[in-house]
Structure formats: C-alpha cells, structure tokens
C-alpha atoms as a PDB file:
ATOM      1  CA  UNK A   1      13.688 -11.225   6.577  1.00  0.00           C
ATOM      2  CA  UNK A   2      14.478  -7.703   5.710  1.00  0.00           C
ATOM      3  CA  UNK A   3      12.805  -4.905   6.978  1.00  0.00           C
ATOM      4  CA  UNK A   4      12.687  -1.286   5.670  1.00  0.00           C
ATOM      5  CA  UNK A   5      11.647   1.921   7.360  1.00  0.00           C
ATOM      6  CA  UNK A   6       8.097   3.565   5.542  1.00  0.00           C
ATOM      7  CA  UNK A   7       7.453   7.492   6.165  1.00  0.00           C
ATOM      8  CA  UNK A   8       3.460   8.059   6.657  1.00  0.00           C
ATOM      9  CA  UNK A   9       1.753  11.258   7.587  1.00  0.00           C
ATOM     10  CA  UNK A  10      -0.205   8.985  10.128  1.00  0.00           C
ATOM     11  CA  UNK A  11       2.886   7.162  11.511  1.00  0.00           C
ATOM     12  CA  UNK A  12       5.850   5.021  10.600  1.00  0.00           C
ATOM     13  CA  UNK A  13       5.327   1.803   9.021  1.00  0.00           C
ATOM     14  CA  UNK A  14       7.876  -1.307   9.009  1.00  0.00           C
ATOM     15  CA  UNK A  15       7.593  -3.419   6.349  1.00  0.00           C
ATOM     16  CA  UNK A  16       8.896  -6.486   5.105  1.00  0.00           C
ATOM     17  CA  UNK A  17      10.129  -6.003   1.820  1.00  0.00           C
ATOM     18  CA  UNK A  18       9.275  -9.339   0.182  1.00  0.00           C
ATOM     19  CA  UNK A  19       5.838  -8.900   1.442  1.00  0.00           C
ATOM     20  CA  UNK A  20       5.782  -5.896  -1.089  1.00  0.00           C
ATOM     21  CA  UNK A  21       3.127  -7.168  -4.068  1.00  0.00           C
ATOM     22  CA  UNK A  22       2.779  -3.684  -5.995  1.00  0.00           C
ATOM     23  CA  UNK A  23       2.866   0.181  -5.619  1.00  0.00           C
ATOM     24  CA  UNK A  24       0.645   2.924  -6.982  1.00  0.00           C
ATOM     25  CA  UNK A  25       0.921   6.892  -6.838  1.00  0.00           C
ATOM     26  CA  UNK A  26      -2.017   8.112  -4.878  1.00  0.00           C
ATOM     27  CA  UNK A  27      -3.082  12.152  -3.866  1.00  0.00           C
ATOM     28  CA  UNK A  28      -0.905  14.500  -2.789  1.00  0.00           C
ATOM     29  CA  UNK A  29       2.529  12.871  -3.498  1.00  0.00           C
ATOM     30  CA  UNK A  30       1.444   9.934  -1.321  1.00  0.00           C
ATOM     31  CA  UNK A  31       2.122   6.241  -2.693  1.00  0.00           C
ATOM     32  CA  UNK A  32      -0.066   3.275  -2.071  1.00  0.00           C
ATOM     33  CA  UNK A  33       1.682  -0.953  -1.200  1.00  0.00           C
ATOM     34  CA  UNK A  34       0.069  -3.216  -1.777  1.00  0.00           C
ATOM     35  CA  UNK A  35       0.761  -5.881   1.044  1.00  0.00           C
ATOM     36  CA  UNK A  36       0.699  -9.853   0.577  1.00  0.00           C
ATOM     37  CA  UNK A  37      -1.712 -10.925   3.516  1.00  0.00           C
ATOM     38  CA  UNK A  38      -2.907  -7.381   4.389  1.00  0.00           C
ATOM     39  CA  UNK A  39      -4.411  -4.409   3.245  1.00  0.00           C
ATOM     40  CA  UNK A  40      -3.258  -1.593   0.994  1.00  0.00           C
ATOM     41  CA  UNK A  41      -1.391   0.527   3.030  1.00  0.00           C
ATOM     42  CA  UNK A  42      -0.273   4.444   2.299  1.00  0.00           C
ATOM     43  CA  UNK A  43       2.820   6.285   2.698  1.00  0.00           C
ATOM     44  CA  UNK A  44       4.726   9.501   2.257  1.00  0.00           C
ATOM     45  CA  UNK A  45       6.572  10.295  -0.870  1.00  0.00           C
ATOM     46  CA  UNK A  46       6.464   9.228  -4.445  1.00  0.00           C
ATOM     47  CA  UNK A  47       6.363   5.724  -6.327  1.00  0.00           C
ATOM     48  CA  UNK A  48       9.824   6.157  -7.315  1.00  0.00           C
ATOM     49  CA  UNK A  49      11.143   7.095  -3.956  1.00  0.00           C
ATOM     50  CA  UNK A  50       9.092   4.251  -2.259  1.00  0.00           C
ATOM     51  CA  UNK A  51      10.027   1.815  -4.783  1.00  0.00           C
ATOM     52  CA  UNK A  52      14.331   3.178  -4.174  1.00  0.00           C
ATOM     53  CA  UNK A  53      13.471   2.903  -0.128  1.00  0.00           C
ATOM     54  CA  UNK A  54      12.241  -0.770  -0.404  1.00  0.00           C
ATOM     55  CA  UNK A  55      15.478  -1.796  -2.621  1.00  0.00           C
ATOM     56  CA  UNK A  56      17.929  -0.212  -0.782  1.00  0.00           C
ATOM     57  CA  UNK A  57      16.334  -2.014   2.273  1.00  0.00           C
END
C-alpha cells in the first residue's frame, strides 16, 4: 500500500494512491479526488500537480 502526502488549506491529507478513482480542477487553483469508498475530497494545487504528486508516490 502506498501512501502519498496531499497539501489542503484545511489540513494534510494521506492518501492511498490506488484508492485514487479521478481528479477534477475546482476554484481557486484547488483540485478535487475522487476517493473509492469515500467522499470527494479537496486539495491544494492544480490537477496536473496533484495528478505528478500521486505518481511519484
């Protein structure tokens, strides 16, 4: 299980990055993931950085 670090303006997340099911830009260069199991949740920083964050694990 691999976990990676997610920057939020409301406080870290750690996620497990094959529980990642999609990602979508959201206000104010935010990004939304979509969780397997869970809700939506929203972090800091841009779909492309996101998406770089969870492959480089």
């Amino acid at each position: 299980m691999k976990f990676v670090l997610l920057k939020s303006r409301g406080g870290d997340y750690m996620v497990v990055a094959q529980n990642v099911a999609w990602l979508r830009s959201h206000e104010n260069g935010q990004t939304k993931i979509g969780m397997i199991g869970s809700e939506a949740i929203q972090v800091s920083g841009t779909i492309e950085e996101t998406a770089a964050a969870i492959l480089a694990g």
